[in-house]
N, C-alpha and C. Protein backbone atom coordinates (compact mmCIF):
# COMPACT_ATOMS: atom_id res chain seq x y z
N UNK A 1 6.19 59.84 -67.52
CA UNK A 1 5.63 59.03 -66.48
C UNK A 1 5.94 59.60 -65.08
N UNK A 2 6.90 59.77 -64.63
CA UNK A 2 7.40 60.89 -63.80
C UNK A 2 6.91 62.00 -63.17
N UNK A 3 6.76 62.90 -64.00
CA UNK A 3 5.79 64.23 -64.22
C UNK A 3 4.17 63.95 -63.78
N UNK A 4 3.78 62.44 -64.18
CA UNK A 4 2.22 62.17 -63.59
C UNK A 4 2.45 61.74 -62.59
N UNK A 5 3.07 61.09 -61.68
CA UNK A 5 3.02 60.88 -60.44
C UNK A 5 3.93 61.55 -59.35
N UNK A 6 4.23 62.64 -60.04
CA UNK A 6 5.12 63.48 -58.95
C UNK A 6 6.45 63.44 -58.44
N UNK A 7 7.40 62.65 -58.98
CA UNK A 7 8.62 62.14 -58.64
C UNK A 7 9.52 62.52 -58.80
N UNK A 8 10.51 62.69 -58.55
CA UNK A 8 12.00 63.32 -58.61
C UNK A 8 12.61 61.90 -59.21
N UNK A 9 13.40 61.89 -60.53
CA UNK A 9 14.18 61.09 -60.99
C UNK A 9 15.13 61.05 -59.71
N UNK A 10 15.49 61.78 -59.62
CA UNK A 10 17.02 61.54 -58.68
C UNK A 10 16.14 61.15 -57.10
N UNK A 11 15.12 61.33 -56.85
CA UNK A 11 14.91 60.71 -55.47
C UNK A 11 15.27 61.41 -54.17
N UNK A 12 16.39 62.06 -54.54
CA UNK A 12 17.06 62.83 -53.88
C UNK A 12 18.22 62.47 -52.74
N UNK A 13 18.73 61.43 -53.09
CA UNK A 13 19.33 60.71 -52.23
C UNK A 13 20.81 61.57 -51.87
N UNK A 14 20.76 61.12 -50.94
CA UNK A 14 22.27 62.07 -50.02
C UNK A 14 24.03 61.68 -50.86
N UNK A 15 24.60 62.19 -50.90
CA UNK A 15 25.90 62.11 -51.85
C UNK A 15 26.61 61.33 -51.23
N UNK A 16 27.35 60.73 -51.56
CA UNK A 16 28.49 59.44 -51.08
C UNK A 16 30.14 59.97 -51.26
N UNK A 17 31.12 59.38 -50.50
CA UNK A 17 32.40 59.57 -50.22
C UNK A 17 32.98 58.50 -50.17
N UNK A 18 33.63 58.05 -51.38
CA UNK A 18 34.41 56.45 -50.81
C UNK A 18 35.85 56.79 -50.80
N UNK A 19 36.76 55.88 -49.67
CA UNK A 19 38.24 56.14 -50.08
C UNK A 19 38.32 54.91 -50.08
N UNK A 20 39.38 54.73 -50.98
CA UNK A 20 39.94 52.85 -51.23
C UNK A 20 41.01 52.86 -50.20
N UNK A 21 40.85 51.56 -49.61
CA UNK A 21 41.59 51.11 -48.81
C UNK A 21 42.94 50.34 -48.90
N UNK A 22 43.23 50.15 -50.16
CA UNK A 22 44.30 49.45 -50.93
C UNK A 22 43.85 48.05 -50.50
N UNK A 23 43.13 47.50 -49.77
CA UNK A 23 42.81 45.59 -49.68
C UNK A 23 41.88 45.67 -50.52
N UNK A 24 40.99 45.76 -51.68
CA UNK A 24 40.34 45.83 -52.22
C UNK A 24 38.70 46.69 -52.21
N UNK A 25 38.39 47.09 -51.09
CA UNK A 25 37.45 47.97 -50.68
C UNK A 25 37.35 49.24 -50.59
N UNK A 26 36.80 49.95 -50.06
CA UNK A 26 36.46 51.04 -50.03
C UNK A 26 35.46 51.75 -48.61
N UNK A 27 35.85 52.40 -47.91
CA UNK A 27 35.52 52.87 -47.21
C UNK A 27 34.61 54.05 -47.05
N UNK A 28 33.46 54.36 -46.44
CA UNK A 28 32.50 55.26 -46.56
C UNK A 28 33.03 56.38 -45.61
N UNK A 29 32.90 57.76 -46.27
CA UNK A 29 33.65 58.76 -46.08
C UNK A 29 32.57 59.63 -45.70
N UNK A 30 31.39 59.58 -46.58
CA UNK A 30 30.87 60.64 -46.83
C UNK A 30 30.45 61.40 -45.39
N UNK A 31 30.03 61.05 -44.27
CA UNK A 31 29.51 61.93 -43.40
C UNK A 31 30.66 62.85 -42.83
N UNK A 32 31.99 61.62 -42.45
CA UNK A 32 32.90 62.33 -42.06
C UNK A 32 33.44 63.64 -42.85
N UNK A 33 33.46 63.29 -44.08
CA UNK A 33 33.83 64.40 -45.11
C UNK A 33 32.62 65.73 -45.50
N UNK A 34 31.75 65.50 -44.81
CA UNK A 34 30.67 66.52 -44.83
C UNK A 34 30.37 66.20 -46.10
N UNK A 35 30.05 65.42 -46.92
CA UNK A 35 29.96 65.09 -48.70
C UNK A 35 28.79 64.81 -48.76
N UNK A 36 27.82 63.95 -47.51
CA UNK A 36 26.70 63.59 -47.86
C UNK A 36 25.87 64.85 -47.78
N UNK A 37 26.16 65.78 -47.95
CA UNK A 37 24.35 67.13 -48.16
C UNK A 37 23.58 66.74 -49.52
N UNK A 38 22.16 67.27 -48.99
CA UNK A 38 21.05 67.05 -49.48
C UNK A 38 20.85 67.49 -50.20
N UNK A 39 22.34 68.01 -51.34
CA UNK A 39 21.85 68.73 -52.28
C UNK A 39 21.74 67.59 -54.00
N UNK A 40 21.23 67.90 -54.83
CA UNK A 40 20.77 67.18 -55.80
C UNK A 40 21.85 67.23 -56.90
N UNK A 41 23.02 66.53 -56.62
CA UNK A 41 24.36 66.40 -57.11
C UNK A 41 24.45 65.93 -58.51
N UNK A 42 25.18 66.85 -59.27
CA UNK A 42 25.21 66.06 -60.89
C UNK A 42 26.40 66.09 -61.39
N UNK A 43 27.03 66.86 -60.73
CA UNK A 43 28.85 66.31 -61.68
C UNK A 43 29.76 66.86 -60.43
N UNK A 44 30.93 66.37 -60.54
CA UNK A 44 32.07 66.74 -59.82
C UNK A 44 33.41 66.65 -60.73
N UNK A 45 34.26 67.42 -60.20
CA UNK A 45 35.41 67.36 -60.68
C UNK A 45 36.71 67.50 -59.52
N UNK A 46 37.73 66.97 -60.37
CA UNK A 46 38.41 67.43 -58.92
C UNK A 46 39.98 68.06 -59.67
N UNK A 47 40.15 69.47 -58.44
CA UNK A 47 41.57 70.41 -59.50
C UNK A 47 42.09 70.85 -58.15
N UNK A 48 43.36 71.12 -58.13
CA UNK A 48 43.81 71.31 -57.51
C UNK A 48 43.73 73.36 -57.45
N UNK A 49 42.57 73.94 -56.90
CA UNK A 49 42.51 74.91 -57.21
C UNK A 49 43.19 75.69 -56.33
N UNK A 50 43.92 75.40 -55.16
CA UNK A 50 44.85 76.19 -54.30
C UNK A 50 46.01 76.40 -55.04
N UNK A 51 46.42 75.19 -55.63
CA UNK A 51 48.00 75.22 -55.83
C UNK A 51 48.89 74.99 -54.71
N UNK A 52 48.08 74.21 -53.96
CA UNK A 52 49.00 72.99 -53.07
C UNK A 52 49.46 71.84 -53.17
N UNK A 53 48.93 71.51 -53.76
CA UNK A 53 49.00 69.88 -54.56
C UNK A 53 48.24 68.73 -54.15
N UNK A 54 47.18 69.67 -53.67
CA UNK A 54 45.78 68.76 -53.22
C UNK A 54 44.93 68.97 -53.54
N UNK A 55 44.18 68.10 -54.71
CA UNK A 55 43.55 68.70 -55.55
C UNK A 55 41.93 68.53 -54.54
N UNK A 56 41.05 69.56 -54.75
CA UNK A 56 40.19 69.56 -54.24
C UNK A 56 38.67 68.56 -54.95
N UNK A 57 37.63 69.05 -54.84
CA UNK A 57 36.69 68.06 -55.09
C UNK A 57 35.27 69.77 -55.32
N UNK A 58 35.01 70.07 -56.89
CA UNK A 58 33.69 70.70 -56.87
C UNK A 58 32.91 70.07 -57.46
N UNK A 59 31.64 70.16 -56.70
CA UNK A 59 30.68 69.57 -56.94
C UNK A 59 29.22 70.63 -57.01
N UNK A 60 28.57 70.25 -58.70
CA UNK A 60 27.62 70.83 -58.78
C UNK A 60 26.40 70.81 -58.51
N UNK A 61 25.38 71.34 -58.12
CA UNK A 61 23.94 71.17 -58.04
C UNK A 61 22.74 71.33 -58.94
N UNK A 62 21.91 70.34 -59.43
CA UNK A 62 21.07 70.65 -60.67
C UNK A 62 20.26 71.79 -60.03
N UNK A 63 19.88 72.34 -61.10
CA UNK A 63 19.04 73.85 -60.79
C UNK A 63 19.60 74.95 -60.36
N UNK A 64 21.11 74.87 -60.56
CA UNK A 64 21.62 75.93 -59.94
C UNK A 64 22.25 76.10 -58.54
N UNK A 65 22.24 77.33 -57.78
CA UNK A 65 22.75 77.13 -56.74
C UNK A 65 24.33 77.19 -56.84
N UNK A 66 24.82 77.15 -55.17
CA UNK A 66 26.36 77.21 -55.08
C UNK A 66 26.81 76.33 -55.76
N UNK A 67 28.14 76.20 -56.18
CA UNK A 67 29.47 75.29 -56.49
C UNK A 67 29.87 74.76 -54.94
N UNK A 68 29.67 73.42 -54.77
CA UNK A 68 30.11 73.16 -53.16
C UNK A 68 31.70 72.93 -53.49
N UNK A 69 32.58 73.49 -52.65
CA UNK A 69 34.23 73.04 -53.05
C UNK A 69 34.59 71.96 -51.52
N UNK A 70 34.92 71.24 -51.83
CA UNK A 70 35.75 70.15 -50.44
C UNK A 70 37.33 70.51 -50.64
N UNK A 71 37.48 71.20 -49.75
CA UNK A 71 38.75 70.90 -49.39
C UNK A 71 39.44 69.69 -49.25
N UNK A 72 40.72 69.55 -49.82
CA UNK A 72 41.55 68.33 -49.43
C UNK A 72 42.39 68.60 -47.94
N UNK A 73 41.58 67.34 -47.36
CA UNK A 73 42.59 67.99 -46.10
C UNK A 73 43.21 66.48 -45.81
N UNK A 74 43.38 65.79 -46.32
CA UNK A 74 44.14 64.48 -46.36
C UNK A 74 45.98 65.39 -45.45
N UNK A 75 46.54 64.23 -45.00
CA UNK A 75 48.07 64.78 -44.84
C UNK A 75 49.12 64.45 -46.04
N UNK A 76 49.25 65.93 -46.25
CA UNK A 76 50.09 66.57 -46.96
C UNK A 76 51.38 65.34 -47.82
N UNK A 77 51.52 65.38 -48.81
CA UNK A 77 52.74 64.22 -49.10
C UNK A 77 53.27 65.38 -50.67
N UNK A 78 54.60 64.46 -51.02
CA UNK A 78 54.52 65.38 -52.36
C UNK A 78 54.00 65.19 -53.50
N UNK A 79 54.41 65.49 -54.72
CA UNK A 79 53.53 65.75 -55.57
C UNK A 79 54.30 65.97 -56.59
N UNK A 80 53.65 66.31 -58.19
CA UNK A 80 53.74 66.60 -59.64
C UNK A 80 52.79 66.71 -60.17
N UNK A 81 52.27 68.07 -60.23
CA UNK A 81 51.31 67.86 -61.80
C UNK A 81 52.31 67.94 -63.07
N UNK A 82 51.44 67.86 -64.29
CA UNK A 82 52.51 67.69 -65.73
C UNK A 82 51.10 68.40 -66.66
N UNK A 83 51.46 69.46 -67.25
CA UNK A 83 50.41 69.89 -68.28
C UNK A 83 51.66 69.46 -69.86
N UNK A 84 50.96 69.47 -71.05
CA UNK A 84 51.65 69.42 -71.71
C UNK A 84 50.85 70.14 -73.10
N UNK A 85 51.95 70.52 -73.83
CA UNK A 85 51.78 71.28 -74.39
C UNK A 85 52.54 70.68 -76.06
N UNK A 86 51.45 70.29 -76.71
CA UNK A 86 52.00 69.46 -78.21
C UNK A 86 51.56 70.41 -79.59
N UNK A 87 52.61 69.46 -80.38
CA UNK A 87 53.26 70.11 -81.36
C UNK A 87 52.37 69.36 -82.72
N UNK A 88 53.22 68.19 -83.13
CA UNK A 88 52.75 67.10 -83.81
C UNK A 88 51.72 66.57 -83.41
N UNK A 89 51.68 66.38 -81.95
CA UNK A 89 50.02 65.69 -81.45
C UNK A 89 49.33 67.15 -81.55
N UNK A 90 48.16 67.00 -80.37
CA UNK A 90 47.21 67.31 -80.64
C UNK A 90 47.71 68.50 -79.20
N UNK A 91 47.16 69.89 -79.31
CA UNK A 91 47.73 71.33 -78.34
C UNK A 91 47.84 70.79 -77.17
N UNK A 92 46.91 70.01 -76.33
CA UNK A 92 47.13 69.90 -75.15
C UNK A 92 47.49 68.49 -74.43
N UNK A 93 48.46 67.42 -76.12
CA UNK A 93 48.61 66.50 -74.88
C UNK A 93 47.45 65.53 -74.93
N UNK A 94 46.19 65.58 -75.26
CA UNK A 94 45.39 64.61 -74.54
C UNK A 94 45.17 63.09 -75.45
N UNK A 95 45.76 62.32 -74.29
CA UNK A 95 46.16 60.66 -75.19
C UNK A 95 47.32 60.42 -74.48
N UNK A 96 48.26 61.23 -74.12
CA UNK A 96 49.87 60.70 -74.04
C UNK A 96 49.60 60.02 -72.56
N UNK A 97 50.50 59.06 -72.86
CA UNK A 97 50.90 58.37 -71.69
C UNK A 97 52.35 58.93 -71.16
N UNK A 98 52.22 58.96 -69.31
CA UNK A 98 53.13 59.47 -68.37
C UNK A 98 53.55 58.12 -67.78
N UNK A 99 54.79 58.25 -67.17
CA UNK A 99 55.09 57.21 -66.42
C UNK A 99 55.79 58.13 -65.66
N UNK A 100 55.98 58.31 -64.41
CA UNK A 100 56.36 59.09 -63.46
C UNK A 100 57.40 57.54 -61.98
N UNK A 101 58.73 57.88 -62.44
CA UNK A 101 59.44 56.87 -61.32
C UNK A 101 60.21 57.97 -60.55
N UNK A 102 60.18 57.60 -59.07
CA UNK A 102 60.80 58.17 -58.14
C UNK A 102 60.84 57.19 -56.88
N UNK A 103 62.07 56.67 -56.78
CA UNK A 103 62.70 55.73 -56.02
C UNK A 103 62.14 54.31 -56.32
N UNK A 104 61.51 53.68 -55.26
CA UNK A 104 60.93 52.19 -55.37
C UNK A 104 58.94 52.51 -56.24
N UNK A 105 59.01 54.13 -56.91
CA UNK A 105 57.60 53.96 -56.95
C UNK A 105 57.92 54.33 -58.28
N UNK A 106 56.40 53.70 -59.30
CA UNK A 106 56.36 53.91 -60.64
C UNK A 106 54.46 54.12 -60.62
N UNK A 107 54.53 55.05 -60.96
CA UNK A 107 53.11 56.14 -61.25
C UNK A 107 52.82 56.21 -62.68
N UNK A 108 51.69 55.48 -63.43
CA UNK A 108 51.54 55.38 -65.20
C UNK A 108 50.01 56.22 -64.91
N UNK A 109 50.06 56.84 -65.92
CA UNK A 109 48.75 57.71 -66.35
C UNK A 109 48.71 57.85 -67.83
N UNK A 110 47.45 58.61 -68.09
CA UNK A 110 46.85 59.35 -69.63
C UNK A 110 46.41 60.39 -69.13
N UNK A 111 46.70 60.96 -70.25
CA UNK A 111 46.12 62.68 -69.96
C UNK A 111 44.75 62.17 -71.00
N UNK A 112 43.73 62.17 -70.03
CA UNK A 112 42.43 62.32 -70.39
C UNK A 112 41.65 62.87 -69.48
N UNK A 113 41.29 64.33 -69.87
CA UNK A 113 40.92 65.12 -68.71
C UNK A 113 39.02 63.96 -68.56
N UNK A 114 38.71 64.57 -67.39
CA UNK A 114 37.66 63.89 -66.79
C UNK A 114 36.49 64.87 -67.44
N UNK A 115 35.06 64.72 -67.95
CA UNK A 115 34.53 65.43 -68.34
C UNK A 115 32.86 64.67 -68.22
N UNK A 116 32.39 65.52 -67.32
CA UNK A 116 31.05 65.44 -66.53
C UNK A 116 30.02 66.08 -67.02
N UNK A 117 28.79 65.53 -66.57
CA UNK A 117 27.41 66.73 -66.88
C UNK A 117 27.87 67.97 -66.62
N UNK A 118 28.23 69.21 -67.70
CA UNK A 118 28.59 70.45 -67.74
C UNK A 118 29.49 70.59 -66.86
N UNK A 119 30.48 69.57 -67.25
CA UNK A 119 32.22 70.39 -66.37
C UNK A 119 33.34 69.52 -66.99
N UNK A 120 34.13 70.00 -66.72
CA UNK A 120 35.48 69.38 -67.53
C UNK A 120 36.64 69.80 -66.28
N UNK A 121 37.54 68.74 -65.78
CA UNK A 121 38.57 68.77 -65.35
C UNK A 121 39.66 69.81 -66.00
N UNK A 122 40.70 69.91 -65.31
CA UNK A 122 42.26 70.58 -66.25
C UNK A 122 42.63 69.81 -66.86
N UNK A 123 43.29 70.03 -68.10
CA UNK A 123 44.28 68.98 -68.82
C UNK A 123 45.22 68.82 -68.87
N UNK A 124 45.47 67.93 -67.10
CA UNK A 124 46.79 67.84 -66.86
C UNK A 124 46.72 66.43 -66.30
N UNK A 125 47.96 66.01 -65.76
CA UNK A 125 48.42 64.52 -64.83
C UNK A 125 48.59 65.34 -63.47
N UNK A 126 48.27 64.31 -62.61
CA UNK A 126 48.03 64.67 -61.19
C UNK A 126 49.23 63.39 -60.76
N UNK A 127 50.31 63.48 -60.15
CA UNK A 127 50.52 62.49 -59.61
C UNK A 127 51.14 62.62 -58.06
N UNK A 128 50.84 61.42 -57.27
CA UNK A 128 50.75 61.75 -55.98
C UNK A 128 52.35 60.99 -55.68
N UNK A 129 53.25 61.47 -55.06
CA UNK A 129 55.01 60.58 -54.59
C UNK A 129 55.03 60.41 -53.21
N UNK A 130 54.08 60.18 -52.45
CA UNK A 130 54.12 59.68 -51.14
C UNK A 130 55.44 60.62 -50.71
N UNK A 131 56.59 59.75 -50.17
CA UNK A 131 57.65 61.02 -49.16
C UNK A 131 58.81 60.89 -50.33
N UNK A 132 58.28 60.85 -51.44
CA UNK A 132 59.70 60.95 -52.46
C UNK A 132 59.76 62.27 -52.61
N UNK A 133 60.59 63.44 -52.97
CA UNK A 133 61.21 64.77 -52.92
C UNK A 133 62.09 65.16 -53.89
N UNK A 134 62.55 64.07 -54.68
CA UNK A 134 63.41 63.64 -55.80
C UNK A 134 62.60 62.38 -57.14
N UNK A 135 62.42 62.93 -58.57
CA UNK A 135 61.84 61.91 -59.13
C UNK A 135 63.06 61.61 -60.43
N UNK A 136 63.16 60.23 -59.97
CA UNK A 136 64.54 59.92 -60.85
C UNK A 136 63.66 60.47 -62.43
N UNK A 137 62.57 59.64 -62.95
CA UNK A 137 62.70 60.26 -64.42
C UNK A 137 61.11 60.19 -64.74
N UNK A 138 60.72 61.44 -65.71
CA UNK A 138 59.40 61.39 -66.11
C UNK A 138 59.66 60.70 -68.00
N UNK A 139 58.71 60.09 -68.22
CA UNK A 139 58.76 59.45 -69.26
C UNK A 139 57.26 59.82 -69.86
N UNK A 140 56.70 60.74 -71.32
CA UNK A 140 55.84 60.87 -71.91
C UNK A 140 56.20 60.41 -73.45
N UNK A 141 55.00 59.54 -73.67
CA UNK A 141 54.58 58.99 -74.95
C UNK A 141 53.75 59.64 -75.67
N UNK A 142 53.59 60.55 -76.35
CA UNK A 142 52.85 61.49 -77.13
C UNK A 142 52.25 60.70 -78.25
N UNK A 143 50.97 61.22 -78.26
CA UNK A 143 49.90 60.59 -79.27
C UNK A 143 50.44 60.63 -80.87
N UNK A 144 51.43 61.47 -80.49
CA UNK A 144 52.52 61.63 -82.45
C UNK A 144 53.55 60.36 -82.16
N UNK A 145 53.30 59.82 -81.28
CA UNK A 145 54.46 58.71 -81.05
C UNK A 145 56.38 59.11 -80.41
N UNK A 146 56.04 60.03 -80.60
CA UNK A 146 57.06 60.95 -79.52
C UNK A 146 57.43 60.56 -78.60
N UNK A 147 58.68 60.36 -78.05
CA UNK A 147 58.78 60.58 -76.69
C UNK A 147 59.89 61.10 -75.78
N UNK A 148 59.26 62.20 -74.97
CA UNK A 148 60.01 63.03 -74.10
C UNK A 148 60.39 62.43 -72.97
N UNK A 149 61.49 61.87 -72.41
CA UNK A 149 62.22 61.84 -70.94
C UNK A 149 62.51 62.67 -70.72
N UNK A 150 62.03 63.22 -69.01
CA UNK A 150 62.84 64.03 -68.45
C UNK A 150 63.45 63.58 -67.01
N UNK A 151 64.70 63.84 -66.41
CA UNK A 151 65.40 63.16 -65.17
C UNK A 151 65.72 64.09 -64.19
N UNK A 152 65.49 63.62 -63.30
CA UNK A 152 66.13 64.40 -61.81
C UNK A 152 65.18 65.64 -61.58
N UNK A 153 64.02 65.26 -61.42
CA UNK A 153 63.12 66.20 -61.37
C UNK A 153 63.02 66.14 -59.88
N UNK A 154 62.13 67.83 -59.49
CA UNK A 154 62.06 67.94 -58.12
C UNK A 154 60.66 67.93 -57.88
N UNK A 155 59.98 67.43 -56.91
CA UNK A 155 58.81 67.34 -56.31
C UNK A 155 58.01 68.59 -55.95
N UNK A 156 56.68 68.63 -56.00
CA UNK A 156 56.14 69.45 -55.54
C UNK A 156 56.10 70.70 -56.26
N UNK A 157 56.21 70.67 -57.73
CA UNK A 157 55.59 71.93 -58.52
C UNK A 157 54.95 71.22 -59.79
N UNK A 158 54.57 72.04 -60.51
CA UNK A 158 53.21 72.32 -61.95
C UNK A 158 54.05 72.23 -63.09
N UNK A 159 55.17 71.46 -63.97
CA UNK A 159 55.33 71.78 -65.02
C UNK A 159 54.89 71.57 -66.31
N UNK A 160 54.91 72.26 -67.05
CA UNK A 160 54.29 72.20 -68.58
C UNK A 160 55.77 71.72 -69.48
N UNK A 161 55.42 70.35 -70.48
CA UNK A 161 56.40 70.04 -71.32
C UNK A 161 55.95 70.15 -72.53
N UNK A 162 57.01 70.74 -73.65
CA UNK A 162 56.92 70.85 -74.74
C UNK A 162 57.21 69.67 -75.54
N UNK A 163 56.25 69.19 -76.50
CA UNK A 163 56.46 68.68 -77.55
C UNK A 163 57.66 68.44 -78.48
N UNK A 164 57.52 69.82 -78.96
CA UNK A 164 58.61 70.12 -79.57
C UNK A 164 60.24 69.87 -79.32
N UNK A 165 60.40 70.26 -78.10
CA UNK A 165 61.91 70.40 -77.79
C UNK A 165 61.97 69.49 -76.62
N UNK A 166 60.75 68.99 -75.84
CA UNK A 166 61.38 68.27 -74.46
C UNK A 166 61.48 69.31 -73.52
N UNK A 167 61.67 70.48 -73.56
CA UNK A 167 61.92 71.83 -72.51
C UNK A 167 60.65 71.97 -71.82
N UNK A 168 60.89 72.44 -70.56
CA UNK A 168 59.71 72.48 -69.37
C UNK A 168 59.94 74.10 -69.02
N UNK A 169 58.35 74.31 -68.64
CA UNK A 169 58.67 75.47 -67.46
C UNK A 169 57.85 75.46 -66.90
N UNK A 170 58.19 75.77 -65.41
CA UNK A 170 57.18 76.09 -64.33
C UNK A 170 56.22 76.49 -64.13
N UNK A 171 54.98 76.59 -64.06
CA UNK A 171 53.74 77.03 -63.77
C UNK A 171 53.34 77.44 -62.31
């Protein structure tokens, strides 16, 4: 039906940017963030592809064309990613629940990578510690029913945990 009257399913409408405001809303970003272009947007993902700990935002275009990348330019705070790496579960982890505490803050996730019209996130936890620098303890629940604590962790790097033994290393 489409095809006989000439139409673009997508319409072509300009791309959107929301940030939540923590009162229940959400705020429109997109012009400020340069996000609204006219290009005909079909998946995004977002990875931290610097290795700053801000994960960025790519976004694809149907028909081809560039990969648009957005920089994160938010101000800087610290950070943890967590890749994991299983034994009894399943190679990469995906199912386990994280609980990430550092001081008055408690951060719960799943490693379920995000997976879009032709793209797939990393399969990792992203978690954000505002001005914490010190994380009293990471806590993973593995889909084998497992579970790894780890304590006195330091802010602001990539580690991968083993299944097997509980042992980490840096990325």
């Amino acid at each position: 039906m489409f095809s006989n009257v000439k139409e673009n399913l997508s319409a072509y409408e300009r791309n959107g940017c929301f940030l939540n405001d923590r009162n229940g809303s959400f705020l429109d970003m997109s012009y400020l963030s340069g996000s609204d272009n006219r290009g005909d947007s079909r998946t995004i993902v977002s990875a931290d592809i610097n290795k700053d700990g801000m994960p960025e935002l790519l976004v694809r275009q149907v028909g081809g064309g560039a990969i648009v990348v957005y920089k994160n330019n938010f101000p800087k705070t610290n950070w943890l990613t967590i890749s994991l790496q299983g034994a009894q579960s399943n190679s990469a982890g995906i199912g386990a629940k994280v609980v990430v505490t550092a001081g008055d803050l408690t951060v719960k996730r799943e490693l379920y990578p995000v997976v879009n019209f032709l793209s797939q996130a990393p399969a990792s936890v992203h978690v954000g510690l505002q001005n914490h620098a010190k994380i009293d303890s990471v806590k993973i629940l593995w889909p084998s029913g497992e579970e790894t604590t780890l304590t006195d962790i330091d802010s602001n790097q990539h580690l991968r945990v083993f299944e097997s033994d509980g042992h980490t290393e840096a990325l």
